[in-house]
Structure formats: structure tokens, C-alpha cells
N, C-alpha and C. Protein backbone atom coordinates (compact mmCIF):
# COMPACT_ATOMS: atom_id res chain seq x y z
N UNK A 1 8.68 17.00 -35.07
CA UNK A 1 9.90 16.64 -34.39
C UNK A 1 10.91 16.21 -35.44
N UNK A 2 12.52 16.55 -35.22
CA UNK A 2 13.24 16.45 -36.65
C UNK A 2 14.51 15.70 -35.48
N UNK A 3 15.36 14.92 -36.01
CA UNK A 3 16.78 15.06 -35.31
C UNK A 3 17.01 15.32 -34.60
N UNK A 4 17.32 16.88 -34.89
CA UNK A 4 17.97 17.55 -34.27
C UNK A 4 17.33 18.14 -32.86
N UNK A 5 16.41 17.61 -32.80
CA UNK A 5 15.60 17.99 -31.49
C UNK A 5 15.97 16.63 -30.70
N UNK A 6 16.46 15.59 -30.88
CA UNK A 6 16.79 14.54 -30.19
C UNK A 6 17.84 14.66 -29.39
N UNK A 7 18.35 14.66 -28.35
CA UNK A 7 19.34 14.75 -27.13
C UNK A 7 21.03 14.14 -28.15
N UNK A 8 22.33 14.79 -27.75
CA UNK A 8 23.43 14.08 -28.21
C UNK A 8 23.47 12.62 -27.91
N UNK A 9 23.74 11.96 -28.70
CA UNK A 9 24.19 10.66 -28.30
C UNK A 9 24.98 10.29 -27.31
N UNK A 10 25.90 11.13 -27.28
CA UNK A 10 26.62 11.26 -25.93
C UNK A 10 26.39 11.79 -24.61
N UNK A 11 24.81 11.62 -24.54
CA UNK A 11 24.29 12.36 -23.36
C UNK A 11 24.79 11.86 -22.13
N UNK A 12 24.94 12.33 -21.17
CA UNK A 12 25.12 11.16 -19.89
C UNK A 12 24.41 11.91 -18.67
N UNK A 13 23.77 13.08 -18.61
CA UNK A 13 23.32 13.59 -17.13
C UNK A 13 21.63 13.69 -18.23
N UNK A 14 20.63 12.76 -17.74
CA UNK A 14 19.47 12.62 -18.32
C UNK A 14 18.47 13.51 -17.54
N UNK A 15 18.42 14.92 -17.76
CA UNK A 15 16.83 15.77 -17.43
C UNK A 15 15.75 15.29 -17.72
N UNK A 16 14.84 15.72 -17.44
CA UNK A 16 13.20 15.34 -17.86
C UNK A 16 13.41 15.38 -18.82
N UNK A 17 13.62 16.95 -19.52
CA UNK A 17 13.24 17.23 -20.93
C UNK A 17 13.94 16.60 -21.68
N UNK A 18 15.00 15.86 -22.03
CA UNK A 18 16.03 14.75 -22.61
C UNK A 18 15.18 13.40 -22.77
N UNK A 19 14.76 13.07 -21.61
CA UNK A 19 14.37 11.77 -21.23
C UNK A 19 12.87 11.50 -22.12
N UNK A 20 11.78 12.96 -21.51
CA UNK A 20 10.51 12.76 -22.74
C UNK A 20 11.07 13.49 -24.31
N UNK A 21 12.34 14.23 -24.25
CA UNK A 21 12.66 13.79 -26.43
C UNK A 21 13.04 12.61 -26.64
N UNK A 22 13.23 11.93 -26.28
CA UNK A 22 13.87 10.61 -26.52
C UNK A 22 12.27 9.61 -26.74
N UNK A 23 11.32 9.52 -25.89
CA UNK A 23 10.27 8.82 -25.91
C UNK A 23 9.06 9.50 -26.97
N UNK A 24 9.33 11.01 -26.65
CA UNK A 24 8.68 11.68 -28.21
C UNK A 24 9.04 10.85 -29.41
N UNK A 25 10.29 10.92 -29.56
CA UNK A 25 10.95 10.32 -30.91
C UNK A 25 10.88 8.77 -31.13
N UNK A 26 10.66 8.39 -30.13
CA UNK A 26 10.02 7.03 -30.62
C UNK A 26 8.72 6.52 -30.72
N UNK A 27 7.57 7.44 -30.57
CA UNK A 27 6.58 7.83 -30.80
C UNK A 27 6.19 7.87 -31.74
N UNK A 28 7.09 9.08 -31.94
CA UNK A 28 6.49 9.74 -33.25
C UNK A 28 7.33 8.86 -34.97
N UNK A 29 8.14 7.88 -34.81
CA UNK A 29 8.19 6.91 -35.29
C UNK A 29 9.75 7.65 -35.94
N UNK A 30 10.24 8.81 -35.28
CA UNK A 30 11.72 9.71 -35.98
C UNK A 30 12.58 8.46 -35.78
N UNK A 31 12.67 7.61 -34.50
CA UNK A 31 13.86 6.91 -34.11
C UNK A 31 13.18 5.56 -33.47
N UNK A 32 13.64 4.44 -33.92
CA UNK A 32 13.11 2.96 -33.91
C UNK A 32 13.11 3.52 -31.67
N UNK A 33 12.84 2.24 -31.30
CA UNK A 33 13.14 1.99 -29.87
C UNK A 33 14.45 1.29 -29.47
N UNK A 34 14.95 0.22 -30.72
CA UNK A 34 16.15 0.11 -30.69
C UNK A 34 17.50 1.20 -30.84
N UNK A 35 17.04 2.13 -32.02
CA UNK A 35 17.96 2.31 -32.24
C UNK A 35 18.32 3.49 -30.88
N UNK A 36 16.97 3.93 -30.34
CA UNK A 36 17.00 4.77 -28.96
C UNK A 36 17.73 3.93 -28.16
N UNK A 37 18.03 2.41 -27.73
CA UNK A 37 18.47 2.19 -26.72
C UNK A 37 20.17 2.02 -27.26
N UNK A 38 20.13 1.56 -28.40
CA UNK A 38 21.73 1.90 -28.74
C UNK A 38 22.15 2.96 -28.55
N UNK A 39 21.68 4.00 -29.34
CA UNK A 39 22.19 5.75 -29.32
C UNK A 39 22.41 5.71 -28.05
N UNK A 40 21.82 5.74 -27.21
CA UNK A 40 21.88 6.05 -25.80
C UNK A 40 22.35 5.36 -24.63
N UNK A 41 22.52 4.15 -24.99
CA UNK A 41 22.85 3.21 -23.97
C UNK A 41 22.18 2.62 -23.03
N UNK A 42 20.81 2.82 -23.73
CA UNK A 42 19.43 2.29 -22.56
C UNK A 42 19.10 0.91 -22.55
N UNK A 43 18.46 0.34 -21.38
CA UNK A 43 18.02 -0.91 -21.26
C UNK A 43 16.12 -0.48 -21.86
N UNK A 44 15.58 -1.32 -22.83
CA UNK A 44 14.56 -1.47 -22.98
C UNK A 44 13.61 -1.49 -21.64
N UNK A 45 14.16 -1.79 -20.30
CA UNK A 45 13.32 -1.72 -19.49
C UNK A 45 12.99 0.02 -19.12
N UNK A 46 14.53 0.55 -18.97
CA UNK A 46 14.50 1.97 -18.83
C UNK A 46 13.82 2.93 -19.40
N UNK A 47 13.71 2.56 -21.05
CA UNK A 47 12.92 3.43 -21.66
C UNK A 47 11.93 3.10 -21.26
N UNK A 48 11.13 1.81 -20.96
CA UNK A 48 9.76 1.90 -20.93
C UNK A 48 9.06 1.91 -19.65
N UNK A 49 10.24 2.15 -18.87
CA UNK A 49 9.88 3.35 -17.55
C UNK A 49 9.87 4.63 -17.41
N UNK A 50 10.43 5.38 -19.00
CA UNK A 50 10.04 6.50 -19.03
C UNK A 50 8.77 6.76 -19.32
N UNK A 51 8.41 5.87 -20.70
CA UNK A 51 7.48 6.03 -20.77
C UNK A 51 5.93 5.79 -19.99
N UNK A 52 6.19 4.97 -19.50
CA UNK A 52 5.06 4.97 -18.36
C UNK A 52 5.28 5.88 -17.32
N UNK A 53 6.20 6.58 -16.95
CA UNK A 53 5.99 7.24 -16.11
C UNK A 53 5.14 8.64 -16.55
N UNK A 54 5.58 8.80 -17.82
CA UNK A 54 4.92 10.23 -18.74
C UNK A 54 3.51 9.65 -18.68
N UNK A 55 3.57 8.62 -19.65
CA UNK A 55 1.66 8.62 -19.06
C UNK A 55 0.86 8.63 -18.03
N UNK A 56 1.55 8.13 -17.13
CA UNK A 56 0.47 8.44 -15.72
C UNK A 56 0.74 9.65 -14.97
N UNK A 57 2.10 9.97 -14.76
CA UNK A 57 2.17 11.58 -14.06
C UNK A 57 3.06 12.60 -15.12
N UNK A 58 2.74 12.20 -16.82
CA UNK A 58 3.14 13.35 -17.02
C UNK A 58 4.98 13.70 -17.77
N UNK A 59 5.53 14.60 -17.85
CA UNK A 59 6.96 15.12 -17.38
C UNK A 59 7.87 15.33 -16.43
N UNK A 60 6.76 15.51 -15.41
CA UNK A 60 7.28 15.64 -13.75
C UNK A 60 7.47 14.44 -13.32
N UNK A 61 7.04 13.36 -13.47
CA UNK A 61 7.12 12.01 -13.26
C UNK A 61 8.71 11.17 -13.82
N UNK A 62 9.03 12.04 -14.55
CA UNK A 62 10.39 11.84 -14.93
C UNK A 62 11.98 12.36 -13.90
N UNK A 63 11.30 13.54 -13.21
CA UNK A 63 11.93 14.25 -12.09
C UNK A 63 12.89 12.91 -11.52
N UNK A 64 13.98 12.95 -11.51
CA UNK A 64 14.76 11.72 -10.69
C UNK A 64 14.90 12.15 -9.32
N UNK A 65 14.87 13.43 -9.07
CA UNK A 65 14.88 13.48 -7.61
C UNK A 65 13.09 13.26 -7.14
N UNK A 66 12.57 12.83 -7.50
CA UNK A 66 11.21 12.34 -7.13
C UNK A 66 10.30 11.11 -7.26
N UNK A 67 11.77 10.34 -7.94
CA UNK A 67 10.47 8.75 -7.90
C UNK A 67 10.35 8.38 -7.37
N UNK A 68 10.68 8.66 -5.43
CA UNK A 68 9.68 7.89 -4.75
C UNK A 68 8.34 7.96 -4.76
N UNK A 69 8.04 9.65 -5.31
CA UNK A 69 6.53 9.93 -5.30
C UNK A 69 5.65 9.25 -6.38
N UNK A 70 6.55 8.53 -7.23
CA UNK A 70 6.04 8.00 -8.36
C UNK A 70 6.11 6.50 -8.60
N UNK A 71 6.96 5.98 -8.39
CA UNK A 71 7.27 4.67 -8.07
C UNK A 71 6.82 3.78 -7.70
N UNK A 72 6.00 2.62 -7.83
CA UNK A 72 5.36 2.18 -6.59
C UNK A 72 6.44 1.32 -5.86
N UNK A 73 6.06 0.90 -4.53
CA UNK A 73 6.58 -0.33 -3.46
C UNK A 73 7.13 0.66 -2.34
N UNK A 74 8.13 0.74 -1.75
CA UNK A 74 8.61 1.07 -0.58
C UNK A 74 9.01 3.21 -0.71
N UNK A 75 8.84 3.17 0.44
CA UNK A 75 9.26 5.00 0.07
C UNK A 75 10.54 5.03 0.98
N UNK A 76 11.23 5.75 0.60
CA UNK A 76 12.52 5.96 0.94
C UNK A 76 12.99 5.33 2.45
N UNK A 77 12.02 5.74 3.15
CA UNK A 77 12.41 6.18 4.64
C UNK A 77 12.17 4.44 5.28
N UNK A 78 11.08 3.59 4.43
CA UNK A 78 11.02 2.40 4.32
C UNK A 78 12.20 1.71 4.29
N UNK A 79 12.73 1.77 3.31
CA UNK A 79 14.16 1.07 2.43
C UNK A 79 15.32 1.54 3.52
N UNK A 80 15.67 2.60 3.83
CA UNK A 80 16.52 3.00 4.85
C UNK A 80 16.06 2.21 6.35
N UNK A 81 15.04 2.23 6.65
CA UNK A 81 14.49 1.44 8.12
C UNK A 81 14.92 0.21 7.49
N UNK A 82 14.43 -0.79 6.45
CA UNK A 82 14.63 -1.59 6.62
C UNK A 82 16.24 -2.21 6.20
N UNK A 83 17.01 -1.32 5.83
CA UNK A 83 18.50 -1.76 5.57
C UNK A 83 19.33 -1.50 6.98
N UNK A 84 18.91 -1.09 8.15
CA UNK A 84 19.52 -1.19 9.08
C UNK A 84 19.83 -2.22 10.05
């Protein structure tokens, strides 16, 4: 993994595949975890909800139209019943 395989700094619409280069690269020791949450504008909590999400389900687990399936506590239809 080099750089240039790391997402622009100026990213702002985060895909899977963006989201696990970013946790690759701090892995693989290319880019501190700080300097990932500066470059990017992340909360330390965020990244390390990516990363847990990659370890237990993976890349797909990153899917934003799907963390209810991944998420734990309430599922959608929960949160909507109970905000009424």
C-alpha cells in the first residue's frame, strides 16, 4: 500500500472502498490514526467504527445504506415507532 492509494484529503462522499483504504493505511502503519483523522476530518470514534465494523462483517459492513443490519440496539422501524 503506497499514498497514493489513500482516498483525497478532500474526500467528502465516503464509499466502502474509501472508508477500508483509510483503515488499511493505518494498519499497515503508511498513515498514523491521527494523522487519518486530521486528513480527513474524522472523529477517532468514527474510524474505530470502521474498523470494527470490517472485522466482524467484513467490507460490506461498511455499506452506509446498511447499518442497521450491522449495528447493534434498535432497527430502524424501532426508532421510527418509537419517535412518534
Amino acid at each position: 500500500m503506497t499514498e497514493s492509494d489513500l482516498p483525497p484529503p478532500d474526500t467528502k462522499r465516503w464509499v466502502m472502498r474509501r472508508k477500508a483504504e483509510v483503515v488499511a493505511g493505518v494498519r499497515s502503519g503508511l498513515i498514523s490514526l491521527e494523522e487519518a483523522c486530521r486528513r480527513y476530518t474524522l472523529s477517532v470514534e468514527e474510524f474505530l467504527s470502521w474498523q470494527r465494523l470490517i472485522d466482524s462483517h467484513g467490507m460490506r459492513g461498511l455499506r452506509a445504506t446498511r447499518l442497521q443490519d450491522y449495528r447493534p440496539g434498535q432497527s430502524v422501524r424501532d426508532r421510527l415507532t418509537a419517535a412518534e
